[in-house]
Protein backbone atom coordinates (compact mmCIF):
# COMPACT_ATOMS: atom_id res chain seq x y z
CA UNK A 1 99.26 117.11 120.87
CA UNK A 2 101.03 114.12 119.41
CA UNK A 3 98.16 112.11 120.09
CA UNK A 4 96.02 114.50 118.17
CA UNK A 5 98.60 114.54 115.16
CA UNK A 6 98.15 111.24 114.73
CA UNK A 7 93.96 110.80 115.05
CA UNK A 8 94.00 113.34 111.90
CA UNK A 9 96.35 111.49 110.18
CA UNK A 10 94.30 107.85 110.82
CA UNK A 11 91.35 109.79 109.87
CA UNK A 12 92.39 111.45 106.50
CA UNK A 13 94.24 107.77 105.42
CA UNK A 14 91.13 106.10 106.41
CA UNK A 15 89.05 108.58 103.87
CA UNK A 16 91.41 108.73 101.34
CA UNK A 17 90.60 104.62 100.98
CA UNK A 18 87.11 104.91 101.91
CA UNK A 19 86.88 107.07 98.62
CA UNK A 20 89.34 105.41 96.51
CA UNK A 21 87.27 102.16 96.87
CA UNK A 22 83.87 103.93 97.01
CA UNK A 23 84.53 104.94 93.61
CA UNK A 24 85.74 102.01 92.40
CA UNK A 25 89.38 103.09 92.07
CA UNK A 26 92.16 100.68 92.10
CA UNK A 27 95.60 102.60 94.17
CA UNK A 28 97.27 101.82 90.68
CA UNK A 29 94.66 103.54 88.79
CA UNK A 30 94.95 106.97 91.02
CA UNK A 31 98.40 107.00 91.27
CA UNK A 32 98.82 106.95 87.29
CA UNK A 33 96.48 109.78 87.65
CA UNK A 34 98.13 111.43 90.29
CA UNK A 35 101.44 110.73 88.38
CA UNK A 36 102.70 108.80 91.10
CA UNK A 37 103.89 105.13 91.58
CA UNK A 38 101.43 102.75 92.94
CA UNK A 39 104.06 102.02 95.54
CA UNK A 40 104.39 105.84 96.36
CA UNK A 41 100.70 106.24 96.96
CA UNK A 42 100.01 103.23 98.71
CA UNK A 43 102.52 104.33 101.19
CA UNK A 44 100.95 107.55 101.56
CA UNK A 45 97.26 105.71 101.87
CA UNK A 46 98.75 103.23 105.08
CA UNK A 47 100.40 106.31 106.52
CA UNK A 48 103.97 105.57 106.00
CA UNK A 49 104.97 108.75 103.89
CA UNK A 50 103.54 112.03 104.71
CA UNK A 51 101.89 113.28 101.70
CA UNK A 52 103.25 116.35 100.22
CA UNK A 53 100.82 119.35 99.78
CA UNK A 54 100.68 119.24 96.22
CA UNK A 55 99.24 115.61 95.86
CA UNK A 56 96.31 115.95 98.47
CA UNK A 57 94.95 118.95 96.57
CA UNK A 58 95.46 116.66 93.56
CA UNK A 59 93.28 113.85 95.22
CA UNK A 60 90.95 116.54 96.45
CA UNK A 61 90.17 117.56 93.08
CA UNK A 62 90.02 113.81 91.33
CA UNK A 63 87.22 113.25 93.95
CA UNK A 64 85.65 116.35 94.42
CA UNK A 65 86.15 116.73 98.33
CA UNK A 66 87.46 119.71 100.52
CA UNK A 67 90.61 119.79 101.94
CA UNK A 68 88.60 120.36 105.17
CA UNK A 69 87.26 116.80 104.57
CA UNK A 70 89.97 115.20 103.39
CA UNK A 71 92.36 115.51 106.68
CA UNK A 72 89.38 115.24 108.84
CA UNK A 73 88.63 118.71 109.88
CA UNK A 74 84.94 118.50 108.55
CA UNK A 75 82.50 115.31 108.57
């Protein structure tokens, strides 16, 4: 179960950068979008900080991705 836990986790971190970079987004840009320090959201992007609720949906809507997709329930 653990194990599982954290293969989502790798997975949605890993996507969150792969689209942050895809679209040409520096973390300081997002995170002044997501009203966040740079700090804050790099920490959630390398896993450190679980990532409240309220700022994935955020991110889901800046790049126009499912939730589903975003924590790696949906290729």
């Amino acid at each position: 179960m653990i194990q599982e836990y954290n293969q989502t986790r790798k997975i949605m971190h890993d996507r969150l950068r792969k689209l942050r970079k895809s679209n040409h987004i520096t973390q300081e840009e997002l995170s002044r979008q997501l009203g966040i320090s740079r700090r804050t959201y790099a920490n959630y992007e390398r896993g450190v900080h679980a990532m409240p609720a309220e700022i994935l949906v955020r991110i889901a809507d800046t790049f126009d991705e499912s939730l589903d997709y975003l924590t790696g329930r949906t290729s």
